[in-house]
N, C-alpha and C. Protein backbone atom coordinates (compact mmCIF):
# COMPACT_ATOMS: atom_id res chain seq x y z
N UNK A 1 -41.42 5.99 -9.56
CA UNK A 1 -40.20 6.00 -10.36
C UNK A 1 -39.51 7.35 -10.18
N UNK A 2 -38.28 7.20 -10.01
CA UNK A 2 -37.08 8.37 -9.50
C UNK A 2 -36.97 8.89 -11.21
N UNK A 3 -37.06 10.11 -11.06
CA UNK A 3 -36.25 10.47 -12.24
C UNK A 3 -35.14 11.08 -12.43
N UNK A 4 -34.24 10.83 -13.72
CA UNK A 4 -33.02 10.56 -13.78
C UNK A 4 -32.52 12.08 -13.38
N UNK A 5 -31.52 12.04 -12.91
CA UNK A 5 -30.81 13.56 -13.10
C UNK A 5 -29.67 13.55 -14.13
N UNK A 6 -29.69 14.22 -14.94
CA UNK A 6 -28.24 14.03 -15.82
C UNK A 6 -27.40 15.19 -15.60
N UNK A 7 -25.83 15.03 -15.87
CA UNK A 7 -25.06 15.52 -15.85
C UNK A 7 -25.18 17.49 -15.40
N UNK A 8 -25.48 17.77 -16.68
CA UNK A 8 -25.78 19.24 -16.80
C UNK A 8 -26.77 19.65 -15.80
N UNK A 9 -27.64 19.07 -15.72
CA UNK A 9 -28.88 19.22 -14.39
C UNK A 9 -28.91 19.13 -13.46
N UNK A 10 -27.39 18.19 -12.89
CA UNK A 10 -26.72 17.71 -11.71
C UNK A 10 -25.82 19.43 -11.39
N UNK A 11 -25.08 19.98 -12.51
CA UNK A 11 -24.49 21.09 -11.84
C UNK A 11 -25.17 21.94 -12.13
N UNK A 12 -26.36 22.17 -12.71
CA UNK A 12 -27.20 23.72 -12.31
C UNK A 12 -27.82 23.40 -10.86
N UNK A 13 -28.10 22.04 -10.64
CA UNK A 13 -28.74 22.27 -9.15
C UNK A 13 -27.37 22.12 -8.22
N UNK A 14 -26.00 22.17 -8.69
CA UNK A 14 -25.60 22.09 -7.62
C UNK A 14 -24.60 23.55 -7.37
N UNK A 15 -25.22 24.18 -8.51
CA UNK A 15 -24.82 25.57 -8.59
C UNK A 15 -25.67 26.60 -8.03
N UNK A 16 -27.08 26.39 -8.05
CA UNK A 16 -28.21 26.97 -7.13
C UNK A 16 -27.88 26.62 -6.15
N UNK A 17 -27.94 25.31 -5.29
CA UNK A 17 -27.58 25.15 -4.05
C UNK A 17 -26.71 25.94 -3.93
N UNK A 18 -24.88 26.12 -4.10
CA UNK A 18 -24.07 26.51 -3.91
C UNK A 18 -24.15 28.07 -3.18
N UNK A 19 -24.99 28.69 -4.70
CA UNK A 19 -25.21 30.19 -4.24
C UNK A 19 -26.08 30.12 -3.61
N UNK A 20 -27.31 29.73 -3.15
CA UNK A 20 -28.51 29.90 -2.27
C UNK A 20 -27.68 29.61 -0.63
N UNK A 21 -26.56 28.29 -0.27
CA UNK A 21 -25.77 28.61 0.63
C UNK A 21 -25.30 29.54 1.20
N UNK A 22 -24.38 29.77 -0.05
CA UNK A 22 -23.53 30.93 0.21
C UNK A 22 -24.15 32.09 0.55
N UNK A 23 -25.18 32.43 -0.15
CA UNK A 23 -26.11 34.39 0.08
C UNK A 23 -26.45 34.29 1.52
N UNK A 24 -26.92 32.77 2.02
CA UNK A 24 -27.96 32.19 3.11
C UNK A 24 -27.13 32.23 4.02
N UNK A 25 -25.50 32.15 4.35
CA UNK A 25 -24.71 31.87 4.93
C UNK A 25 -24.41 33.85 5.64
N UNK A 26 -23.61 33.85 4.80
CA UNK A 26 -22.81 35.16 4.76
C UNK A 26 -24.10 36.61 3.94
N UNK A 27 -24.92 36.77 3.32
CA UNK A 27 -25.43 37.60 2.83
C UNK A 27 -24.70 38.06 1.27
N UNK A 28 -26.20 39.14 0.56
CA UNK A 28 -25.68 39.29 -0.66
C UNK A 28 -24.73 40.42 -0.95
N UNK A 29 -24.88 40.93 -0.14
CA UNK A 29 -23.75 42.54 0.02
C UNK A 29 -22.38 41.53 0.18
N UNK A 30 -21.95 40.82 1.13
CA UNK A 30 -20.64 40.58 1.52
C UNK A 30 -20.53 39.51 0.17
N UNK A 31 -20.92 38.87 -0.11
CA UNK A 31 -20.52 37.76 -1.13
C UNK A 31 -20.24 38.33 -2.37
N UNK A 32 -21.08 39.65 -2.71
CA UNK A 32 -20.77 40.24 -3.94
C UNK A 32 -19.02 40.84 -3.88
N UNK A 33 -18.49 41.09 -2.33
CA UNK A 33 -17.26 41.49 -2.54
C UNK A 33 -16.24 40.39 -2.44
N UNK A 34 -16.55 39.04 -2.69
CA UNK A 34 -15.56 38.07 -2.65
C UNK A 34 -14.68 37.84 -4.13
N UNK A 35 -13.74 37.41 -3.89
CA UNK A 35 -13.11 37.71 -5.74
C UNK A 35 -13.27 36.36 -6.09
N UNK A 36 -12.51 36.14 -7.09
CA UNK A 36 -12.43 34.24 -7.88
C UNK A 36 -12.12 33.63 -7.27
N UNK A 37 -11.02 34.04 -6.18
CA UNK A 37 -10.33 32.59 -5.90
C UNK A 37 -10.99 32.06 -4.69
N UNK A 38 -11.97 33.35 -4.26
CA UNK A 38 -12.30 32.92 -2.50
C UNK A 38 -13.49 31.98 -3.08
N UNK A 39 -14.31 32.72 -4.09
CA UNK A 39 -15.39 31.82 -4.89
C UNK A 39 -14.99 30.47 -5.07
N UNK A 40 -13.95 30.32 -5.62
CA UNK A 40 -12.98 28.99 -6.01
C UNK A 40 -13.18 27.87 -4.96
N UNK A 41 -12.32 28.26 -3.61
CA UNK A 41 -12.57 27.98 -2.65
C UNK A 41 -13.86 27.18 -1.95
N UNK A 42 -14.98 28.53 -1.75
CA UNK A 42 -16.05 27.97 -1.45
C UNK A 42 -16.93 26.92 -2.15
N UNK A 43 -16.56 27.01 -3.55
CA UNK A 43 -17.71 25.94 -4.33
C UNK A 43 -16.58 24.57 -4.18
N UNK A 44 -15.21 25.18 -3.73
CA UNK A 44 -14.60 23.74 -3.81
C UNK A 44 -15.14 22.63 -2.48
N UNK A 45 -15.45 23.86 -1.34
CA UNK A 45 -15.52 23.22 0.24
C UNK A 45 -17.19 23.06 -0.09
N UNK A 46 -18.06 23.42 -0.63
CA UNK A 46 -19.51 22.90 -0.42
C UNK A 46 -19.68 22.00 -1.91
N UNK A 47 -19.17 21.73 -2.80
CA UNK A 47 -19.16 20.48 -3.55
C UNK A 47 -18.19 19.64 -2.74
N UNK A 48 -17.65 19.25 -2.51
CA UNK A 48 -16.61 18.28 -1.70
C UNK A 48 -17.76 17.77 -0.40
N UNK A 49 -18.38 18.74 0.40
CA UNK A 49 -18.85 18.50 1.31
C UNK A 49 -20.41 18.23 1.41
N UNK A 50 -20.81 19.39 1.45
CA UNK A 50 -22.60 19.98 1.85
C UNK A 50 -23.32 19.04 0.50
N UNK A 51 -22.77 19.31 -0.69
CA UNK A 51 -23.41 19.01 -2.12
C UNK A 51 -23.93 17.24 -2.01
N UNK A 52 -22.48 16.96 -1.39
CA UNK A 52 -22.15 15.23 -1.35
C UNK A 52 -23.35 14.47 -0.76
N UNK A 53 -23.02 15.16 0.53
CA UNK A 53 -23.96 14.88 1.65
C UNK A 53 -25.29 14.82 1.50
N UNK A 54 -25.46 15.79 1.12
CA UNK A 54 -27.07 16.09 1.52
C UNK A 54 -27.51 15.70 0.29
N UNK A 55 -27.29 15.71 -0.69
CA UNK A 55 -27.70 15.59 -2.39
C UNK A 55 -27.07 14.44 -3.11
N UNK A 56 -25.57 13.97 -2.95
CA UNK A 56 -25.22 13.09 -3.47
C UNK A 56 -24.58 13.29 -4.77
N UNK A 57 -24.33 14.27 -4.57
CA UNK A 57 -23.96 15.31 -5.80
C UNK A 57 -22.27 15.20 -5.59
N UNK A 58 -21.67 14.51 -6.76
CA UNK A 58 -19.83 14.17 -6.72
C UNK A 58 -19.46 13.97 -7.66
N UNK A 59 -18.47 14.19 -7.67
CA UNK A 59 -17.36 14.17 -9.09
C UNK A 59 -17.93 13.55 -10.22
N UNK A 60 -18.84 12.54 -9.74
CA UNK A 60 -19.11 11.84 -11.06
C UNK A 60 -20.73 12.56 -11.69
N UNK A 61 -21.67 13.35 -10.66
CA UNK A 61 -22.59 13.58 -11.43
C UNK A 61 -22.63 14.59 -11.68
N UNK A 62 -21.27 16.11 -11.40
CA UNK A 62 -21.25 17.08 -11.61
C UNK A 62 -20.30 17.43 -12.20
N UNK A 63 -20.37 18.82 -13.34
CA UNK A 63 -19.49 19.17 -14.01
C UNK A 63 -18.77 20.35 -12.56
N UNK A 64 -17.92 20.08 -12.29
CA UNK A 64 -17.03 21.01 -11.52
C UNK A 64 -17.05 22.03 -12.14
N UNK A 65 -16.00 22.40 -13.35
CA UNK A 65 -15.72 23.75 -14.16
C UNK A 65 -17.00 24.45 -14.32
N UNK A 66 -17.72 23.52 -14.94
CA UNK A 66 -19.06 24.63 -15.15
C UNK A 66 -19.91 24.98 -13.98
N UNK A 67 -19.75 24.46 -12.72
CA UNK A 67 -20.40 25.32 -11.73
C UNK A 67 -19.61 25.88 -11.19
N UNK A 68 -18.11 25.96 -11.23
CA UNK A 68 -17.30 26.94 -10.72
C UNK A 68 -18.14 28.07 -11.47
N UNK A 69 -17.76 27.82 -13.47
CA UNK A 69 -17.94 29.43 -14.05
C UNK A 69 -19.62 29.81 -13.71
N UNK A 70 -20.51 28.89 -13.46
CA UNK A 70 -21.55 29.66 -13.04
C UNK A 70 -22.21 30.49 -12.19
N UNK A 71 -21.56 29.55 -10.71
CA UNK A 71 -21.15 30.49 -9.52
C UNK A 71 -20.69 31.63 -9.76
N UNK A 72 -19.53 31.73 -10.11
CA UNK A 72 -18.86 32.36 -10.49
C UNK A 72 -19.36 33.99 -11.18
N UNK A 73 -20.09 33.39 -12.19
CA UNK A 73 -20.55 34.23 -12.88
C UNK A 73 -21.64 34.55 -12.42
N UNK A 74 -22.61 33.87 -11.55
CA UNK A 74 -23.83 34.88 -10.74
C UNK A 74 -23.22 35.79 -9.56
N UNK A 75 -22.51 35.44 -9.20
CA UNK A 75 -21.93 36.08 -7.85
C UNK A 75 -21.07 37.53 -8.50
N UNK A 76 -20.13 37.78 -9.47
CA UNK A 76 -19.42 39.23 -10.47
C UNK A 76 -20.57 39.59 -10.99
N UNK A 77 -21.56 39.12 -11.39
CA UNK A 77 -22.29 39.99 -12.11
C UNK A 77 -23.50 40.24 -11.52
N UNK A 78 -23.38 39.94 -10.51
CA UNK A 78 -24.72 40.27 -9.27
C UNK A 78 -25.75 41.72 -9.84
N UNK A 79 -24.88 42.43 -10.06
CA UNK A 79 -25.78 44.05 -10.23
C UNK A 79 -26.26 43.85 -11.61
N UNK A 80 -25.68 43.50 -12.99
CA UNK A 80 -26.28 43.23 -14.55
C UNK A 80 -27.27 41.77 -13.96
N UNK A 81 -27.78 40.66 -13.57
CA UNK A 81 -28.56 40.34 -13.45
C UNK A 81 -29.46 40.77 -12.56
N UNK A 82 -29.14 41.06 -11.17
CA UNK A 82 -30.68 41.74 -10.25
C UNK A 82 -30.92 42.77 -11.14
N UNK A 83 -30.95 43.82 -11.97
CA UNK A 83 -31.18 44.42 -13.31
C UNK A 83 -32.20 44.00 -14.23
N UNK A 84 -31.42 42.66 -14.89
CA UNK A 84 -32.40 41.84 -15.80
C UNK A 84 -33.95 41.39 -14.93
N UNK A 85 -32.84 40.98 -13.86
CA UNK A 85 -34.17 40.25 -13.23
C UNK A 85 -35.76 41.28 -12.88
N UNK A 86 -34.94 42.16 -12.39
CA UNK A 86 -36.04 43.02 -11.68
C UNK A 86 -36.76 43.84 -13.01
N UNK A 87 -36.11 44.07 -13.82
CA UNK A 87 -36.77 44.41 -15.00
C UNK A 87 -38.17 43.98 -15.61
N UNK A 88 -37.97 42.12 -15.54
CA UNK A 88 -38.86 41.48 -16.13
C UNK A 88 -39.84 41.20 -15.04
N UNK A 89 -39.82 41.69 -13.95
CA UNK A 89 -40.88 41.99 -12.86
C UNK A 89 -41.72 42.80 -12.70
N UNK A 90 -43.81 42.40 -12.25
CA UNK A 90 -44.31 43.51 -12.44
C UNK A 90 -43.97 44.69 -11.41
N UNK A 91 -44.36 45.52 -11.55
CA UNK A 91 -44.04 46.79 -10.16
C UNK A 91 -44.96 46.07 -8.99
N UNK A 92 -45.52 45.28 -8.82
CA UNK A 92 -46.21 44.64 -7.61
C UNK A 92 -44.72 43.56 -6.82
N UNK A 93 -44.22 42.95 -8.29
CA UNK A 93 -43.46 42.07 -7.78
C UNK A 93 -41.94 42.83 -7.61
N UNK A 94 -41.23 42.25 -6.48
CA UNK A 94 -39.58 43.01 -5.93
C UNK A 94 -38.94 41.55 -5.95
N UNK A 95 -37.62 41.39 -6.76
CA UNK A 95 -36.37 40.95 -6.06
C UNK A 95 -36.18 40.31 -4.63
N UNK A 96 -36.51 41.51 -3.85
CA UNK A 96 -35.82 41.55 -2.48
C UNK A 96 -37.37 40.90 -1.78
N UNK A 97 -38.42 40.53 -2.30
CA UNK A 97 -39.47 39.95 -1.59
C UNK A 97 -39.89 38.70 -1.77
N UNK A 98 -38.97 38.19 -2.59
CA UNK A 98 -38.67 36.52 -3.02
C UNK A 98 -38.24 35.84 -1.97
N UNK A 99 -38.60 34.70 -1.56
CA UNK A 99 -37.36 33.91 -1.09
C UNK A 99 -35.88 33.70 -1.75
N UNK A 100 -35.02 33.53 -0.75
CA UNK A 100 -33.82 33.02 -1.47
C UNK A 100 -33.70 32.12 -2.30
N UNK A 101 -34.19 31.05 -1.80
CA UNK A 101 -34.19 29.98 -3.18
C UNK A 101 -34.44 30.58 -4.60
N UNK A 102 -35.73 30.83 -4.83
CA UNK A 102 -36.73 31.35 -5.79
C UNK A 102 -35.24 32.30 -6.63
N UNK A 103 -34.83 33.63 -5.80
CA UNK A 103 -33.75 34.23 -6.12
C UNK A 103 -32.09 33.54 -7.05
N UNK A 104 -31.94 32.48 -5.85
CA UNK A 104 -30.71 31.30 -6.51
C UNK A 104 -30.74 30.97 -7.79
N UNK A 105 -32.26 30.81 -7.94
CA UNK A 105 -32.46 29.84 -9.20
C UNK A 105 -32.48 30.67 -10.08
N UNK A 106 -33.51 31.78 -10.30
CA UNK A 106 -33.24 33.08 -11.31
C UNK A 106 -31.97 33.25 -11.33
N UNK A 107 -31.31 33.78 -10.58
CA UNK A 107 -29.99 34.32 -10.47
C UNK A 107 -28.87 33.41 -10.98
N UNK A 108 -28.81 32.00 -11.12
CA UNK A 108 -28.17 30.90 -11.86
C UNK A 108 -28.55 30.90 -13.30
N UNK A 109 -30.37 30.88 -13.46
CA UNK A 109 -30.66 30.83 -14.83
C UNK A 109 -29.94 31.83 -15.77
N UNK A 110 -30.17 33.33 -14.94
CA UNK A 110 -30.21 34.66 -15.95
C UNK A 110 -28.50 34.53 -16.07
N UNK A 111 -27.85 34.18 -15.20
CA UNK A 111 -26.41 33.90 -15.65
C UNK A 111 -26.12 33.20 -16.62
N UNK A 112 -26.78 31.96 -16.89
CA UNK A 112 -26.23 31.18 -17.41
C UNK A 112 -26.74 31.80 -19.21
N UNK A 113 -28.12 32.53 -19.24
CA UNK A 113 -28.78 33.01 -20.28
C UNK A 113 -27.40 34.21 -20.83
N UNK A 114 -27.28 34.90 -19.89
CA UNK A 114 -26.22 36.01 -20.15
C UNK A 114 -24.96 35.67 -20.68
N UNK A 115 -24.07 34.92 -20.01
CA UNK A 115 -22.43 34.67 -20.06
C UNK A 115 -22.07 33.11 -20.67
N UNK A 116 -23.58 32.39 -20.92
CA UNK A 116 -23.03 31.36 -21.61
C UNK A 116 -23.28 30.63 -22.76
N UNK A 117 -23.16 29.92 -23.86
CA UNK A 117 -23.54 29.99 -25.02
C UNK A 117 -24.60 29.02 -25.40
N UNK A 118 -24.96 28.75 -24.03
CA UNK A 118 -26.35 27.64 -23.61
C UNK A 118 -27.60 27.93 -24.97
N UNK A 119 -28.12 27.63 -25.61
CA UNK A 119 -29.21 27.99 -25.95
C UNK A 119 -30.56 28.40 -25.33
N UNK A 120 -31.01 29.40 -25.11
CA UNK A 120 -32.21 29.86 -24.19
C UNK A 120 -33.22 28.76 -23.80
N UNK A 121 -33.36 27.95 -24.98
CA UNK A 121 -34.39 27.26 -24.58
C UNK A 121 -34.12 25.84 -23.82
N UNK A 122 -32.94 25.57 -23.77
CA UNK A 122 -32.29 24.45 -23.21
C UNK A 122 -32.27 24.74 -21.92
N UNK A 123 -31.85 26.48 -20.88
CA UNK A 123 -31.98 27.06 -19.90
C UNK A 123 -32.78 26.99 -18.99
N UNK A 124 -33.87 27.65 -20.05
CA UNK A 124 -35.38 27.54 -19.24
C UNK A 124 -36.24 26.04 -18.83
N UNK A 125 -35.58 25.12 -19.99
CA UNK A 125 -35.93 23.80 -19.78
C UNK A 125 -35.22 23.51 -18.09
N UNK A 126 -34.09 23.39 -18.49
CA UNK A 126 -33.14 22.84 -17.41
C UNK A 126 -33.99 23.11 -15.58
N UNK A 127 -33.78 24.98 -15.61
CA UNK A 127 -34.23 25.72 -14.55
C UNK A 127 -35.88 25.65 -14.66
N UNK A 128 -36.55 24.85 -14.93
CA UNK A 128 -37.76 24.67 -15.06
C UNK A 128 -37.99 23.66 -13.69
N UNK A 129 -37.30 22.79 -14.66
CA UNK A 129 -37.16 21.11 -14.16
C UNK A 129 -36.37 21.45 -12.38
N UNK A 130 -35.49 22.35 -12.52
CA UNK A 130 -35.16 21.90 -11.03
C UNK A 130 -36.03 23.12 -10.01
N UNK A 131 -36.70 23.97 -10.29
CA UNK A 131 -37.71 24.90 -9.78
C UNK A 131 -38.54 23.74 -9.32
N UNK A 132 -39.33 23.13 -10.37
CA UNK A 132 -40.34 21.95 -10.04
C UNK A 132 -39.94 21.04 -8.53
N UNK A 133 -38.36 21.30 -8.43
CA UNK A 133 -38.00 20.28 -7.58
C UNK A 133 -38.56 20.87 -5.95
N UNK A 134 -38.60 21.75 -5.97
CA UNK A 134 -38.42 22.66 -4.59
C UNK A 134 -39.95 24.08 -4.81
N UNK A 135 -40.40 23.82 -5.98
CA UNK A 135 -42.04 25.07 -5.83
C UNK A 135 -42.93 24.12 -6.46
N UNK A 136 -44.18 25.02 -5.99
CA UNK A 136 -45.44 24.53 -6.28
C UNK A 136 -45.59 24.88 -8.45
N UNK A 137 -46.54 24.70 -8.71
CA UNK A 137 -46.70 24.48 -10.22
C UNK A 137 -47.03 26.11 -10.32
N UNK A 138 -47.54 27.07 -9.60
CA UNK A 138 -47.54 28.57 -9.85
C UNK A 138 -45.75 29.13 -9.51
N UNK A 139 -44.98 28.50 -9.05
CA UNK A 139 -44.00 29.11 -8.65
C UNK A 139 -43.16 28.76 -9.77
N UNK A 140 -43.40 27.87 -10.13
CA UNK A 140 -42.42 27.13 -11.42
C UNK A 140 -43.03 28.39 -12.97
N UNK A 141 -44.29 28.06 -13.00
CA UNK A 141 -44.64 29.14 -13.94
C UNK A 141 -44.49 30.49 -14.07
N UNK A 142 -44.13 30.82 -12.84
CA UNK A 142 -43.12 32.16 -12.74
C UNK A 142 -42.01 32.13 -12.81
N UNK A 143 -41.11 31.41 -12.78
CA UNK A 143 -39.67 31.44 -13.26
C UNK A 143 -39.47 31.22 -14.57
N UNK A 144 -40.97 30.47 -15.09
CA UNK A 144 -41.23 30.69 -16.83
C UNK A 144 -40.82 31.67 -17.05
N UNK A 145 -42.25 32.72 -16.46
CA UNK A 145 -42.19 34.09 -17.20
C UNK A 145 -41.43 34.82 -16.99
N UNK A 146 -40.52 34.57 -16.05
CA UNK A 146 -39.76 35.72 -15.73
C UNK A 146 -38.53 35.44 -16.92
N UNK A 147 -38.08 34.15 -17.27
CA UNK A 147 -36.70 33.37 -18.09
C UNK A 147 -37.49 34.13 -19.35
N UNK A 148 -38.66 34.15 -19.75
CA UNK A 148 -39.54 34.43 -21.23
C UNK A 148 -38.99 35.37 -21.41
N UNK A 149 -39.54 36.75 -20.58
CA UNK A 149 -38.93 37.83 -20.49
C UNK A 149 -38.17 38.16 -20.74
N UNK A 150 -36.79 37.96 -19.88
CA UNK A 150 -35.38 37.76 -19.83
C UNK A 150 -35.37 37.66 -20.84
N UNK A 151 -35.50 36.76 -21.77
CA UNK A 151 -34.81 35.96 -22.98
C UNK A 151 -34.98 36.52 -24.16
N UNK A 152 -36.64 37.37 -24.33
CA UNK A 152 -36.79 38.36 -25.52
C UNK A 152 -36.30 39.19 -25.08
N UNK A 153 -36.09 40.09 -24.49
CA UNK A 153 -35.42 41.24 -23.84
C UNK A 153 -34.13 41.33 -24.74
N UNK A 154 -33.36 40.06 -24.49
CA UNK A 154 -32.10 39.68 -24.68
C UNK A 154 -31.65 39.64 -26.00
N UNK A 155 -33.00 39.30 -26.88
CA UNK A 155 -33.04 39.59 -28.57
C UNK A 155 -32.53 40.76 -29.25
């Protein structure tokens, strides 16, 4: 049995994809200097396209606006989340020694924890569930602890 994807869960994964593209494409130095509208742009040409395709991901199972502002908002605030993020990391563990994915998904969550009026625990649920989709059950339990972190921190 397939399980369901709903709405909201449809654009956080198609907002991870988006940025895990984009960093994967072009890098995180150059993407951090792109402004709104080029952002605009790109989530318009890889939801229209890449999202469709490969995922099935379209107008009808994604909120557009809200993965514009999430994109959006991981990509401007790049330096206040790698911050948060790396914060709630032990000194064994680095940022920059993650995979990209692993990175996307933090980097979507801690946005969405930061700039939106999501409830924390609805977040970590959400970015739980789509971690599970793509890591093993230790990799998922680290994006726990790292969102845990994050989230008292944030208190």
């Amino acid at each position: 049995m397939t399980q369901k994807i709903y709405k909201n869960t449809s654009s956080r994964l198609a907002s991870v994809q988006i940025l895990y593209s984009l960093e994967s494409r072009v890098g995180k130095e150059e993407i951090s200097n792109f402004d709104e509208k080029e952002i605009e742009e790109m989530v318009e040409k890889y939801h229209q396209t890449y999202l469709k395709e490969k995922y099935g991901i379209d107008e009808g199972n994604s909120n557009k606006k809200f993965v514009l502002k999430l994109v959006t908002s991981a990509i401007m605030a790049s330096q206040d989340i790698t911050t948060k993020i790396q914060s709630s990391l032990d000194k064994v563990d680095s940022l920059g020694r993650m995979n990209l994915l692993m990175q996307s998904v933090l980097r979507c969550a801690v946005a969405e924890l930061s700039y939106f009026d999501t409830p924390a625990k609805i977040v970590i649920k959400e970015y739980l569930k789509i971690s599970d989709s793509f890591f093993s059950d230790s990799e998922v339990s680290f994006v726990n602890g790292v969102l845990d972190k994050i989230t008292k921190s944030m208190i």
